[in-house]
PDB file of N, CA and C in Angstrom:
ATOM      1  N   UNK A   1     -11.127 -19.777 -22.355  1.00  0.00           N
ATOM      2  CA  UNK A   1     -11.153 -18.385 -21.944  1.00  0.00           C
ATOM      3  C   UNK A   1     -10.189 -17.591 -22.815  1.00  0.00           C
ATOM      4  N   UNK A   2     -10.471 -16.657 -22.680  1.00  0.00           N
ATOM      5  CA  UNK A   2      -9.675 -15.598 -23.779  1.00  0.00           C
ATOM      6  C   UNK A   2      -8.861 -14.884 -22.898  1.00  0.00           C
ATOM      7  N   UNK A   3      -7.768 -13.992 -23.445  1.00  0.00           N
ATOM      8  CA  UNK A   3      -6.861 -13.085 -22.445  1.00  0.00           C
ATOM      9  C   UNK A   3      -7.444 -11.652 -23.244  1.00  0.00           C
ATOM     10  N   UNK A   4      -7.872 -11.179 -22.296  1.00  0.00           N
ATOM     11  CA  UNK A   4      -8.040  -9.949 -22.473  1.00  0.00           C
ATOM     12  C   UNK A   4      -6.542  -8.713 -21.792  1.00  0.00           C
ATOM     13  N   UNK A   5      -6.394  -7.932 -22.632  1.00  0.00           N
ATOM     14  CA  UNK A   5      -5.692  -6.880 -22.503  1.00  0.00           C
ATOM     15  C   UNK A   5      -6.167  -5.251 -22.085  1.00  0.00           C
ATOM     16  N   UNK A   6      -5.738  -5.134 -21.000  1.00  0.00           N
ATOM     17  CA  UNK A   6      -6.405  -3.875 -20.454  1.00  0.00           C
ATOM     18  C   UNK A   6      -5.302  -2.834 -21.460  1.00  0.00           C
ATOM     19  N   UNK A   7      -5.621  -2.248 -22.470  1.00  0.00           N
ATOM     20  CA  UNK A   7      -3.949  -1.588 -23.226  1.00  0.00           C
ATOM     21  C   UNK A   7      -4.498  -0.078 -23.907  1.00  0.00           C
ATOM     22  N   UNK A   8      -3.478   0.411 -23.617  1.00  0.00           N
ATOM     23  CA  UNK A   8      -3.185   1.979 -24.039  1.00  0.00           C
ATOM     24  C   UNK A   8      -2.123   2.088 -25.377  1.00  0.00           C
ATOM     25  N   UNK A   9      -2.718   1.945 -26.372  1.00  0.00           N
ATOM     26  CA  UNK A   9      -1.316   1.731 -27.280  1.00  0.00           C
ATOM     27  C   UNK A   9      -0.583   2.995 -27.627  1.00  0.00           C
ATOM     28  N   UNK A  10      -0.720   4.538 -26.809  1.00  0.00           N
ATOM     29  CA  UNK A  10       0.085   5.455 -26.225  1.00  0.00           C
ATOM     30  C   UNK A  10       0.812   5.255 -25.518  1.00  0.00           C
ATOM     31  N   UNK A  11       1.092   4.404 -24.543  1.00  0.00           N
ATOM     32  CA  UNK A  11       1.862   4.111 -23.724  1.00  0.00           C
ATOM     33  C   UNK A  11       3.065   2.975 -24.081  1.00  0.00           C
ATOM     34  N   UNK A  12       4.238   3.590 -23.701  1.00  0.00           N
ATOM     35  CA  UNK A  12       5.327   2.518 -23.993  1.00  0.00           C
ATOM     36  C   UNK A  12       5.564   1.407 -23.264  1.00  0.00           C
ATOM     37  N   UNK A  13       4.814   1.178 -21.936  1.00  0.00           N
ATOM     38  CA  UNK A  13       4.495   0.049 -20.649  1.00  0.00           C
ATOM     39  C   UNK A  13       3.858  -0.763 -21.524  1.00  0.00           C
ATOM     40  N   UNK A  14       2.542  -0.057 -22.240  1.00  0.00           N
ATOM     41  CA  UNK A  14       1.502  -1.167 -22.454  1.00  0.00           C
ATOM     42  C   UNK A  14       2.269  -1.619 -23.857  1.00  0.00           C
ATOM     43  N   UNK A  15       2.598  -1.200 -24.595  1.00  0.00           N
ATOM     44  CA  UNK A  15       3.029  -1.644 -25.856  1.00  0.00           C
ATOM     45  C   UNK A  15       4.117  -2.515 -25.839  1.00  0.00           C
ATOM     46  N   UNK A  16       4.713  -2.539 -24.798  1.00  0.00           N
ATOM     47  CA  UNK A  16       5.792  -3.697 -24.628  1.00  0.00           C
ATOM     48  C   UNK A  16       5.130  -4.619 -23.735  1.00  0.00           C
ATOM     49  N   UNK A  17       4.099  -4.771 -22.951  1.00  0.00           N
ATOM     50  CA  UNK A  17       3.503  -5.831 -22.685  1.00  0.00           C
ATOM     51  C   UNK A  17       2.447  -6.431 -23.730  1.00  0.00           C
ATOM     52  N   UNK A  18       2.105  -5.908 -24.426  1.00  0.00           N
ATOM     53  CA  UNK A  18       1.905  -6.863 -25.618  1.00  0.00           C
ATOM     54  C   UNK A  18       2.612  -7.748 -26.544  1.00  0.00           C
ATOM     55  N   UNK A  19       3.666  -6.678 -26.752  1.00  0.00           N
ATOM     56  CA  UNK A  19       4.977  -7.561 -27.134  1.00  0.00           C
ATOM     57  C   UNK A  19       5.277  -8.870 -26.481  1.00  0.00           C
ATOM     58  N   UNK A  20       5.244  -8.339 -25.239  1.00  0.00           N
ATOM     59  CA  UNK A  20       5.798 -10.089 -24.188  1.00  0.00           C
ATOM     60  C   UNK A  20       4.988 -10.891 -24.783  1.00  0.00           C
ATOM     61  N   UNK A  21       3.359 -10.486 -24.546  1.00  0.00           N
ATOM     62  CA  UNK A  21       2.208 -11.886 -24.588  1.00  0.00           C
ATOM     63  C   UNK A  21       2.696 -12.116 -25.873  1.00  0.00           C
ATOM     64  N   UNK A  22       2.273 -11.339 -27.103  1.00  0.00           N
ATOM     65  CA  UNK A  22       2.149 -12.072 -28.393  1.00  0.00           C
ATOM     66  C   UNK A  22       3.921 -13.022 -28.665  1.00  0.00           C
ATOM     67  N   UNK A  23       4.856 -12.501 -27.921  1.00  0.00           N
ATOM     68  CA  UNK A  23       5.920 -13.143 -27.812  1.00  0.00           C
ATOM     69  C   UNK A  23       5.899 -14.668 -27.471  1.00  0.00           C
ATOM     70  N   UNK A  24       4.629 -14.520 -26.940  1.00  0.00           N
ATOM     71  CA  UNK A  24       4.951 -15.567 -25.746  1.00  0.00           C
ATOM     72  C   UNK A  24       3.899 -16.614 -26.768  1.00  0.00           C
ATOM     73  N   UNK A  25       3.190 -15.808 -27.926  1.00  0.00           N
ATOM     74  CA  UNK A  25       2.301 -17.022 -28.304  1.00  0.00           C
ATOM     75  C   UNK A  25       0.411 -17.028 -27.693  1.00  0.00           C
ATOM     76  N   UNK A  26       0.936 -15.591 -27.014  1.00  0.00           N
ATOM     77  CA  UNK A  26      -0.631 -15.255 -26.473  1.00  0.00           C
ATOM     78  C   UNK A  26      -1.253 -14.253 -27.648  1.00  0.00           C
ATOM     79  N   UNK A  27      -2.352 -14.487 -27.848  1.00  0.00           N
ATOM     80  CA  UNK A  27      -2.808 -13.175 -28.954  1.00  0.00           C
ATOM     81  C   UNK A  27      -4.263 -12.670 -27.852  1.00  0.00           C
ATOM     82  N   UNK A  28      -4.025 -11.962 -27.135  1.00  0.00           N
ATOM     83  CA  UNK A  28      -4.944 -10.905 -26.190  1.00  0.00           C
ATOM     84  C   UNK A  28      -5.977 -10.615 -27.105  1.00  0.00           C
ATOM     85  N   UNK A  29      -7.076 -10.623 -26.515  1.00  0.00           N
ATOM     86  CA  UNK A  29      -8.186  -9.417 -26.826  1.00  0.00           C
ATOM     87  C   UNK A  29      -8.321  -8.508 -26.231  1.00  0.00           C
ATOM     88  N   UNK A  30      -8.155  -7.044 -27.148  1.00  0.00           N
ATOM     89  CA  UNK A  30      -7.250  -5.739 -26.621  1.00  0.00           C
ATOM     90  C   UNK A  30      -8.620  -4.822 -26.239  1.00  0.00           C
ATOM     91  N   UNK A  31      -8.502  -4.368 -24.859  1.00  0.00           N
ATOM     92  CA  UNK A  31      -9.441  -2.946 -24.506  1.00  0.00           C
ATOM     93  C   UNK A  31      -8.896  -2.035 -24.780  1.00  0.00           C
ATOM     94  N   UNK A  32      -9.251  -1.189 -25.052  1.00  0.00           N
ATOM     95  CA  UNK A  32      -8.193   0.101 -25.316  1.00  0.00           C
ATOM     96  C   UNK A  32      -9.216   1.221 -24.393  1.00  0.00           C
ATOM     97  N   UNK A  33      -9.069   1.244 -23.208  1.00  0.00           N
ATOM     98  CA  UNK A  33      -9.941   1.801 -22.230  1.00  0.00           C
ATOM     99  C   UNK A  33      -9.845   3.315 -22.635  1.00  0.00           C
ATOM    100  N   UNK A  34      -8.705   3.593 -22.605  1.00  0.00           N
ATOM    101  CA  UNK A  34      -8.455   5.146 -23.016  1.00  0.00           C
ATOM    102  C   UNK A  34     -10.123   5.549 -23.803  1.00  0.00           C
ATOM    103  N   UNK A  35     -10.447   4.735 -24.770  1.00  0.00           N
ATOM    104  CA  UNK A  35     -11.262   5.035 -25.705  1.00  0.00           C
ATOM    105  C   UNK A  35     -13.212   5.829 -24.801  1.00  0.00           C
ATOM    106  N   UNK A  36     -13.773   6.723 -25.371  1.00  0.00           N
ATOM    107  CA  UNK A  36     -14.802   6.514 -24.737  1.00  0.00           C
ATOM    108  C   UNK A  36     -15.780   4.968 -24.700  1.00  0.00           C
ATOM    109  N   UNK A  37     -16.048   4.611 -26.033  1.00  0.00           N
ATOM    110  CA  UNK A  37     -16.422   3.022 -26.265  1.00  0.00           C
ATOM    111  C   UNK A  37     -15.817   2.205 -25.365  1.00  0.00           C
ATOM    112  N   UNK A  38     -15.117   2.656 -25.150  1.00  0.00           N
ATOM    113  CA  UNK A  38     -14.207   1.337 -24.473  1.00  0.00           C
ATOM    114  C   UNK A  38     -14.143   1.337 -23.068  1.00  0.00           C
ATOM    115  N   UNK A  39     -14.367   2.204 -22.467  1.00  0.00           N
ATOM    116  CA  UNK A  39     -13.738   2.776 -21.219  1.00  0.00           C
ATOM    117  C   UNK A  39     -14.508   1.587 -19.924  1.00  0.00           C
ATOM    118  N   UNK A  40     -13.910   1.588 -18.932  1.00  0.00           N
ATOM    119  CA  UNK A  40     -14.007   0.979 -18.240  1.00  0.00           C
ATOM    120  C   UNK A  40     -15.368   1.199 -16.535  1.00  0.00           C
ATOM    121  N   UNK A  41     -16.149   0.370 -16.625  1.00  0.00           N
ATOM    122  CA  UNK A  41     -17.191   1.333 -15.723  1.00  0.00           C
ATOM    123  C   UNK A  41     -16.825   0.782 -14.358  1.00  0.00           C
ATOM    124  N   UNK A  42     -17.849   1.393 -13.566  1.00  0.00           N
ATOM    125  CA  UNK A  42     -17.398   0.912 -11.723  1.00  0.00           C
ATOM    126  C   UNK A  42     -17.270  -0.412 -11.625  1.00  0.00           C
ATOM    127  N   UNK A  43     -18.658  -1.220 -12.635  1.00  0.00           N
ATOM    128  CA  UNK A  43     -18.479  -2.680 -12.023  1.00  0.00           C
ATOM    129  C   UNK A  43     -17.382  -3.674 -12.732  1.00  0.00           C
ATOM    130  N   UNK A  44     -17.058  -3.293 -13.403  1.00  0.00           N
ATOM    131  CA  UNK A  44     -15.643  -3.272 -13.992  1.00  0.00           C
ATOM    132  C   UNK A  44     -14.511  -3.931 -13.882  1.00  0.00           C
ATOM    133  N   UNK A  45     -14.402  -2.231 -13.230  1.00  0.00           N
ATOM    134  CA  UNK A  45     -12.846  -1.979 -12.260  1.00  0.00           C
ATOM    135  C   UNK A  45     -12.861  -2.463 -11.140  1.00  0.00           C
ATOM    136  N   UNK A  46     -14.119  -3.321 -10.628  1.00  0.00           N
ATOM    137  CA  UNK A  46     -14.580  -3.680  -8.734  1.00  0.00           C
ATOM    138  C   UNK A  46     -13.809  -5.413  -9.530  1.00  0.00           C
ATOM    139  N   UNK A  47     -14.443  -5.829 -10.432  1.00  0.00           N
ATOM    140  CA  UNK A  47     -14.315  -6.975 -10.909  1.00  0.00           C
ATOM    141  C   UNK A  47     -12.757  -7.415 -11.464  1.00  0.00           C
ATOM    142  N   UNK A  48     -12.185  -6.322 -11.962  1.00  0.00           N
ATOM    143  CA  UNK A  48     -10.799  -6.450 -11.470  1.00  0.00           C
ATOM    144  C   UNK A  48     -10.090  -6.722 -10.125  1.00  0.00           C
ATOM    145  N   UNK A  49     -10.002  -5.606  -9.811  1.00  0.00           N
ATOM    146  CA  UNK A  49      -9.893  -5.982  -8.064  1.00  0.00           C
ATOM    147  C   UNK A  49     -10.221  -7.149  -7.825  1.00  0.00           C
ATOM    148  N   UNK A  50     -11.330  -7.614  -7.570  1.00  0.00           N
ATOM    149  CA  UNK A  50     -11.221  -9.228  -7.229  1.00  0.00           C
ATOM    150  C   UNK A  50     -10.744 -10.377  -7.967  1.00  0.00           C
ATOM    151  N   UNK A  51     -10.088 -10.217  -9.038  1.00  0.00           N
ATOM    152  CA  UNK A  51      -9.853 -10.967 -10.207  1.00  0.00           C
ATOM    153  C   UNK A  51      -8.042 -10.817  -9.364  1.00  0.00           C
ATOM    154  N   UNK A  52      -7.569  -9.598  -9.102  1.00  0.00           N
ATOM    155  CA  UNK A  52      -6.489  -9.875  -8.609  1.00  0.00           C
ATOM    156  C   UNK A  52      -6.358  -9.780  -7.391  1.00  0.00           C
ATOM    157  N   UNK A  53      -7.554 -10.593  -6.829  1.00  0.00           N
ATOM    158  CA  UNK A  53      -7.511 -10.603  -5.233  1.00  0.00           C
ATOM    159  C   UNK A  53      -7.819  -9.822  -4.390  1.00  0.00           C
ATOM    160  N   UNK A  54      -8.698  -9.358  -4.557  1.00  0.00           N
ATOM    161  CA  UNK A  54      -9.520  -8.355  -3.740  1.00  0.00           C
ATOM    162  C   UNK A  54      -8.818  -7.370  -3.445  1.00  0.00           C
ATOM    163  N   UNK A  55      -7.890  -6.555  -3.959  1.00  0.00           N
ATOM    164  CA  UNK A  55      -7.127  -5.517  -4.032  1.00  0.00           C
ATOM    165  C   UNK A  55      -8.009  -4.318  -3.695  1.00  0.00           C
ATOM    166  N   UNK A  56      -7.379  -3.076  -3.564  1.00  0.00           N
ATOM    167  CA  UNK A  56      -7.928  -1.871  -3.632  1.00  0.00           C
ATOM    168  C   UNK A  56      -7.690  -1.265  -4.828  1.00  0.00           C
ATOM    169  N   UNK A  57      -9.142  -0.157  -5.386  1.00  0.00           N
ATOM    170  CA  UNK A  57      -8.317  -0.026  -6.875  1.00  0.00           C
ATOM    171  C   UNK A  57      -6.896   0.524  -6.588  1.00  0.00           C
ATOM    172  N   UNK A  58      -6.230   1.324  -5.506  1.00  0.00           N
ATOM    173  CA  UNK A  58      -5.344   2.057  -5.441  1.00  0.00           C
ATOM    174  C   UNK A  58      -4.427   0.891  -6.031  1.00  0.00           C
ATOM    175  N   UNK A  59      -4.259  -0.257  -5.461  1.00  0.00           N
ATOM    176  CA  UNK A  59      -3.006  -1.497  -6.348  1.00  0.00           C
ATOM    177  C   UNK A  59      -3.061  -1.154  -7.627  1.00  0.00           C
ATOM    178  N   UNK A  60      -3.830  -0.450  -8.591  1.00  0.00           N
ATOM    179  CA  UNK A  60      -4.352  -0.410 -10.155  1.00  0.00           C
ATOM    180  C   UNK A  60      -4.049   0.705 -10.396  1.00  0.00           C
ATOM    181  N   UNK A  61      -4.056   1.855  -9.463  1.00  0.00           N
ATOM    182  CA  UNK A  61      -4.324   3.197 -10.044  1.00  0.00           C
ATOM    183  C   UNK A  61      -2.937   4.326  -9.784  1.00  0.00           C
ATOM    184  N   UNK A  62      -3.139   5.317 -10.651  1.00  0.00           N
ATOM    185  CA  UNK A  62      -1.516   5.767 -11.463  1.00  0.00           C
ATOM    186  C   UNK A  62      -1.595   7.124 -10.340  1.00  0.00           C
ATOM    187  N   UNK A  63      -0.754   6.470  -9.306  1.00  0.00           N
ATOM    188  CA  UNK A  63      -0.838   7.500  -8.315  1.00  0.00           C
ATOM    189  C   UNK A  63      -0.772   9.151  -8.365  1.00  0.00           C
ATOM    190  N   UNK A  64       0.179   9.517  -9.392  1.00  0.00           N
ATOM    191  CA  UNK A  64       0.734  10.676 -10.107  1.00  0.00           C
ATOM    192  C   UNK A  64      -0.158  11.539 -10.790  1.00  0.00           C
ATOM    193  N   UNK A  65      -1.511  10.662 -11.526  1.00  0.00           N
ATOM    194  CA  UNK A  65      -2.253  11.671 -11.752  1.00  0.00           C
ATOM    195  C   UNK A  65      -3.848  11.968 -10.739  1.00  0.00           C
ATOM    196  N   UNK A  66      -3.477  10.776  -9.362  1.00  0.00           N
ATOM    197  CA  UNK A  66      -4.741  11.177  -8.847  1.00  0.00           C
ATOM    198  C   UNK A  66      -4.768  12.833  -8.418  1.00  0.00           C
ATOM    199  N   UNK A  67      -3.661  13.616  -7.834  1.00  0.00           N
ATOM    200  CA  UNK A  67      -4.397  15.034  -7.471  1.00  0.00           C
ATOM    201  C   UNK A  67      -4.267  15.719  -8.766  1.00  0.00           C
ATOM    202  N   UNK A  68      -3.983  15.530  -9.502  1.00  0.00           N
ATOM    203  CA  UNK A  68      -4.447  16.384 -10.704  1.00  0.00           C
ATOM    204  C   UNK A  68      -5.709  16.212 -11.069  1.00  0.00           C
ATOM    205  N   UNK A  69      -6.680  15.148 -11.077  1.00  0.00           N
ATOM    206  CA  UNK A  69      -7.827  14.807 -11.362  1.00  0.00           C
ATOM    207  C   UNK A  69      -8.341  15.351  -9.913  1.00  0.00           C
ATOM    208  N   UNK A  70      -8.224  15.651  -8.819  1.00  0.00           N
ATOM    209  CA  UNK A  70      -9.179  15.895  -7.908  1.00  0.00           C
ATOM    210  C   UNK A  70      -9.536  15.117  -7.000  1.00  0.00           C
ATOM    211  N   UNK A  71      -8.771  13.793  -7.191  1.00  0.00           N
ATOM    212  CA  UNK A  71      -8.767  12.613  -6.316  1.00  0.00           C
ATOM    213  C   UNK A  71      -8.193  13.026  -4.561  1.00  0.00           C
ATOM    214  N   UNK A  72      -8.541  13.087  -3.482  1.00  0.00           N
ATOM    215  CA  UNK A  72      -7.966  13.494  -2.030  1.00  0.00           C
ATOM    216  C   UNK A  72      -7.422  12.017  -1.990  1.00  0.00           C
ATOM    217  N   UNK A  73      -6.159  12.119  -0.965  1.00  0.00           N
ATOM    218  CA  UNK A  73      -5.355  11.112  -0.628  1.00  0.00           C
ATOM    219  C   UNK A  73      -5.983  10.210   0.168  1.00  0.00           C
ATOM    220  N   UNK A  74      -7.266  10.858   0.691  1.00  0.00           N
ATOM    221  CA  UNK A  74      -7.641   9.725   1.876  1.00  0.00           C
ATOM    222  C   UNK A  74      -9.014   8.856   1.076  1.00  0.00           C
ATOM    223  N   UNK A  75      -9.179   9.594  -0.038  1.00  0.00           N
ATOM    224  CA  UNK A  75     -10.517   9.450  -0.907  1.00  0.00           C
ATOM    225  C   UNK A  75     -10.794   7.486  -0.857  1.00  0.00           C
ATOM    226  N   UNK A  76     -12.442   7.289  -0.757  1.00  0.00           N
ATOM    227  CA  UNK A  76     -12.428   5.917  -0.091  1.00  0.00           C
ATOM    228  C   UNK A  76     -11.924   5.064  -1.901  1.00  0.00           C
ATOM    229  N   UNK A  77     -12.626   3.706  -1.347  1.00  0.00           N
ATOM    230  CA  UNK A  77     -11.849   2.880  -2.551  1.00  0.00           C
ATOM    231  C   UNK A  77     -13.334   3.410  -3.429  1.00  0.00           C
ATOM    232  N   UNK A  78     -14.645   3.241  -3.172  1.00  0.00           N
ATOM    233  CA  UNK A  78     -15.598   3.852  -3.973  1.00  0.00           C
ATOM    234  C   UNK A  78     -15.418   4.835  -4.537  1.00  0.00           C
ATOM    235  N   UNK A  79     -15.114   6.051  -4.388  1.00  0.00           N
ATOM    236  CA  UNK A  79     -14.527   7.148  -4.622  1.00  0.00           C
ATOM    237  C   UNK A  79     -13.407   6.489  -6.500  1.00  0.00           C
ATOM    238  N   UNK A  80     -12.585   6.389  -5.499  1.00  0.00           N
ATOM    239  CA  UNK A  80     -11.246   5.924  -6.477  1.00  0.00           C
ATOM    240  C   UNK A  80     -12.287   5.216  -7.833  1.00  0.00           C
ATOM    241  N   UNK A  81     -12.401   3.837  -7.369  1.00  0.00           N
ATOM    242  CA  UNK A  81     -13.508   2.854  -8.808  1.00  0.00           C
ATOM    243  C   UNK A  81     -14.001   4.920  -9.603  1.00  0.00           C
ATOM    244  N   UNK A  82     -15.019   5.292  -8.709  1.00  0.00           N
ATOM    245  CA  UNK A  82     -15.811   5.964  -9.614  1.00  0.00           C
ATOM    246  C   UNK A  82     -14.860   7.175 -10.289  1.00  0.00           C
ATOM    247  N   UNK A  83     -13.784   7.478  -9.833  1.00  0.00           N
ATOM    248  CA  UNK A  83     -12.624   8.407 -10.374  1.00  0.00           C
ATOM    249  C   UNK A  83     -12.259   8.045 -11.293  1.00  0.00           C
ATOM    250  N   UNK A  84     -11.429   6.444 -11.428  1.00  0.00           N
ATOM    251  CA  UNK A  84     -11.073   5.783 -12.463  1.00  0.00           C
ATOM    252  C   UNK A  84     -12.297   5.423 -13.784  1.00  0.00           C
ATOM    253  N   UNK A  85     -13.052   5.215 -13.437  1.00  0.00           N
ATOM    254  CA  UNK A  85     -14.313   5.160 -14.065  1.00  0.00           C
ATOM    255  C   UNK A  85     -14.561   6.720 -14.821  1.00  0.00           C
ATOM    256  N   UNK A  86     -14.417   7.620 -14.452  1.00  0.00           N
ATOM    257  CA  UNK A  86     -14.609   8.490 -15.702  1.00  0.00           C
ATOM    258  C   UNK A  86     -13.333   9.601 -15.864  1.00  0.00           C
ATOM    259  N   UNK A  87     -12.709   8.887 -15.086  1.00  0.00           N
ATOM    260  CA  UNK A  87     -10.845   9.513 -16.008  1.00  0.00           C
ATOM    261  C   UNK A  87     -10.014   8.686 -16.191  1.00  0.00           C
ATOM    262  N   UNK A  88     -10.200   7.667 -17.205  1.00  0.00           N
ATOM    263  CA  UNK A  88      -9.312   6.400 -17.371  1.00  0.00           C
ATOM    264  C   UNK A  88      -7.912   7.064 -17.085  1.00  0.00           C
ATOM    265  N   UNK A  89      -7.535   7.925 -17.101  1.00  0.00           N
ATOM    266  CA  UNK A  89      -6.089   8.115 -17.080  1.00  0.00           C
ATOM    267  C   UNK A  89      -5.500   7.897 -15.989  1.00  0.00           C
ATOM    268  N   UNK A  90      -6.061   7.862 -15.129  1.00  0.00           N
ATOM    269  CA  UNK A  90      -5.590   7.665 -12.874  1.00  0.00           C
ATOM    270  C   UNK A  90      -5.297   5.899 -13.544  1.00  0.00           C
ATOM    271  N   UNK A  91      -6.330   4.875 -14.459  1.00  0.00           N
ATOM    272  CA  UNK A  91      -5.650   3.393 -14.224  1.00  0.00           C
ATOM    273  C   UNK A  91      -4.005   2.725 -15.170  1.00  0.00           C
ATOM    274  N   UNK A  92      -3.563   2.643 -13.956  1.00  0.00           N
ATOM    275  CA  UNK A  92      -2.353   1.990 -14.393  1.00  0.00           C
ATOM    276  C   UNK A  92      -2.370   0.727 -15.591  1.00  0.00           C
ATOM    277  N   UNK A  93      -1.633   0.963 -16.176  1.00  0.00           N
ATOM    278  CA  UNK A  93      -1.217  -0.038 -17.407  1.00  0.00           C
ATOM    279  C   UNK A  93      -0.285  -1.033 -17.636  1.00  0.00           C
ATOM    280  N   UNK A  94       0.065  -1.992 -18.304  1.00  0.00           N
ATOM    281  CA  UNK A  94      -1.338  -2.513 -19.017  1.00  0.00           C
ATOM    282  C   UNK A  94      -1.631  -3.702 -17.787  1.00  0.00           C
ATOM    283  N   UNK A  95      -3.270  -4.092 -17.959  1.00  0.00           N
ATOM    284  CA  UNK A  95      -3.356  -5.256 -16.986  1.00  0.00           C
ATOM    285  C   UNK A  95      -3.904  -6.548 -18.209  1.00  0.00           C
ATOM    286  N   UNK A  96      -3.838  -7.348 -17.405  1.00  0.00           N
ATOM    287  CA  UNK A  96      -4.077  -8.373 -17.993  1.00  0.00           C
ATOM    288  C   UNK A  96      -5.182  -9.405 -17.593  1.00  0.00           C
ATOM    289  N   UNK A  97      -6.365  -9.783 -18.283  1.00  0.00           N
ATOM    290  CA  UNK A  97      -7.402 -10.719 -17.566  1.00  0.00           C
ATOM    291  C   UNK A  97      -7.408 -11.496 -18.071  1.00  0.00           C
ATOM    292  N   UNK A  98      -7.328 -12.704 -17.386  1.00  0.00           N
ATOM    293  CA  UNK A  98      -7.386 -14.528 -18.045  1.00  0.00           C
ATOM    294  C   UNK A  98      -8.315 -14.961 -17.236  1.00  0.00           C
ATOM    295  N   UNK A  99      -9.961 -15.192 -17.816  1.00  0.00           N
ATOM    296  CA  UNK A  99     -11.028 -16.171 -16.441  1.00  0.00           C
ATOM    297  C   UNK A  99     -10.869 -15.418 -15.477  1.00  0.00           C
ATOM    298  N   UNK A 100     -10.460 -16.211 -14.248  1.00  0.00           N
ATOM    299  CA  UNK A 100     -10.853 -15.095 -12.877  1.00  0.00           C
ATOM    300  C   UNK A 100      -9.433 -14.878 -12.204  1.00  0.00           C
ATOM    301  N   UNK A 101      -9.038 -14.581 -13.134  1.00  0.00           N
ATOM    302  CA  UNK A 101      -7.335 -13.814 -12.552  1.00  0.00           C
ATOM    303  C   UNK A 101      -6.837 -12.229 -13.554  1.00  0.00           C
ATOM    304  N   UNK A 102      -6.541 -11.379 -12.543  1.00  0.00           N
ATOM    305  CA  UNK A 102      -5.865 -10.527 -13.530  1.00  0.00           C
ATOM    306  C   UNK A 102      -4.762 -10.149 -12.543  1.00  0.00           C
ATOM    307  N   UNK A 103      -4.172  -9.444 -13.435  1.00  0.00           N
ATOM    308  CA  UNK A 103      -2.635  -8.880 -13.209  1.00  0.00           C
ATOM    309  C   UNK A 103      -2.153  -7.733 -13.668  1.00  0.00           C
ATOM    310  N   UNK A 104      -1.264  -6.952 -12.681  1.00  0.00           N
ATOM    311  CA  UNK A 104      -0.721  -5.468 -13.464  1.00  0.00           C
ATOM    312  C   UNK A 104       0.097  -5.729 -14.242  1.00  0.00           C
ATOM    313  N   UNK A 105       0.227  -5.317 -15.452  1.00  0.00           N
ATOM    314  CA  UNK A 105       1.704  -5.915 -15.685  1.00  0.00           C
ATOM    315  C   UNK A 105       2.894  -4.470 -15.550  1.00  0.00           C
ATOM    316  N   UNK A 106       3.422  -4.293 -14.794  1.00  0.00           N
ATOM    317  CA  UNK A 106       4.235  -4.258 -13.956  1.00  0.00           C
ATOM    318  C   UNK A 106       4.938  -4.745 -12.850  1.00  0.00           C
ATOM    319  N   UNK A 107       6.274  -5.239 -13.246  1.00  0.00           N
ATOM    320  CA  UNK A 107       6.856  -5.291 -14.510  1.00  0.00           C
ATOM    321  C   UNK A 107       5.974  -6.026 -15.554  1.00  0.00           C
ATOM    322  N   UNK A 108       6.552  -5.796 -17.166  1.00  0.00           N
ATOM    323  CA  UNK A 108       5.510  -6.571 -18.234  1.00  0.00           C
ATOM    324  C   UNK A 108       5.245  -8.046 -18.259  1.00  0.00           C
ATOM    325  N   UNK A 109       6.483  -8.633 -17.376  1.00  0.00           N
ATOM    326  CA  UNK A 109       6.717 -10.050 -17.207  1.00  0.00           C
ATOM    327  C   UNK A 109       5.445 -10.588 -16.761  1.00  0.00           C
ATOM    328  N   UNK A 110       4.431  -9.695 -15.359  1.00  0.00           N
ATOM    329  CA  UNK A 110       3.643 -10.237 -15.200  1.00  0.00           C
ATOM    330  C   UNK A 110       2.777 -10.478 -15.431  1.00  0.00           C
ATOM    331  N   UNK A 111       2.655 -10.259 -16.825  1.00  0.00           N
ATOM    332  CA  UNK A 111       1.328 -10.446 -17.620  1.00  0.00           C
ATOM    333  C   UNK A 111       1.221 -11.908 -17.927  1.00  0.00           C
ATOM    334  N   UNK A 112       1.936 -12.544 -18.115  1.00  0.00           N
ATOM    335  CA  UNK A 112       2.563 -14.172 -18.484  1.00  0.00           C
ATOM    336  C   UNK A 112       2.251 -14.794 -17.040  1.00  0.00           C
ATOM    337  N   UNK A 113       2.109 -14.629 -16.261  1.00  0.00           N
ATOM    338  CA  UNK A 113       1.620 -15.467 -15.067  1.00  0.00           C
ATOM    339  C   UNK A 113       0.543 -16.112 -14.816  1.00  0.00           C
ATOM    340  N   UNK A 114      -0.276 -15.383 -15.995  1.00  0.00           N
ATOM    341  CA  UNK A 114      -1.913 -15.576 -15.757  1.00  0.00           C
ATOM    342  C   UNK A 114      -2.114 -16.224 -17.440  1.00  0.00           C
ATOM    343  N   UNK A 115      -0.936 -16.307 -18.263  1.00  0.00           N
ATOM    344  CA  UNK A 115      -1.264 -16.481 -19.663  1.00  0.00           C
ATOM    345  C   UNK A 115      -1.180 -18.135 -20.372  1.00  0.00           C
TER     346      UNK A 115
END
């Protein structure tokens, strides 16, 4: 299995969790979701979630910019997937997928748990 990298290489979170992996001897295969090509769709982001345990996307998603995007606080988890799904910017960074585990890495350490 390969490690895939959920990564924003704008971001100083995600760019130092790459650092860790390739530190560590991991060389990720990098999403760069930000991207339109790249971006991440509903079934996706559902497949995350269960990869880190049946989470809600809210465990994933960058609380700070949901009401700027239009996101309501009570908005369901469908809602959220399809929010994150066409404003990558609400998903938190960077995550990490190994087979059927992923991880936030926050802190970056926890990207190495699954590596």
């Amino acid at each position: 299995m390969s490690y895939v990298l959920i990564h924003n290489p704008g971001c100083g979170s995600s760019k130092k969790g790459l650092e860790i992996l390739e530190a560590a001897g991991v060389q990720p295969e990098i999403r760069r979701y930000m991207l339109v090509a790249e971006r991440l769709s509903v079934d996706e982001l559902k497949e995350i979630a269960h990869k880190m345990g049946d989470v809600s996307p809210r465990a994933f998603m960058r609380d700070k910019d949901a009401a700027d995007a239009g996101l309501a606080a009570d908005a369901s988890d469908a809602d959220v997937f399809a929010a994150m799904a066409k404003n990558p910017k609400l998903i938190q960074r960077p995550i990490g997928i190994n087979g059927e585990k992923a991880v936030l890495g926050r802190p970056n350490a926890a990207l190495l748990t699954i590596a």
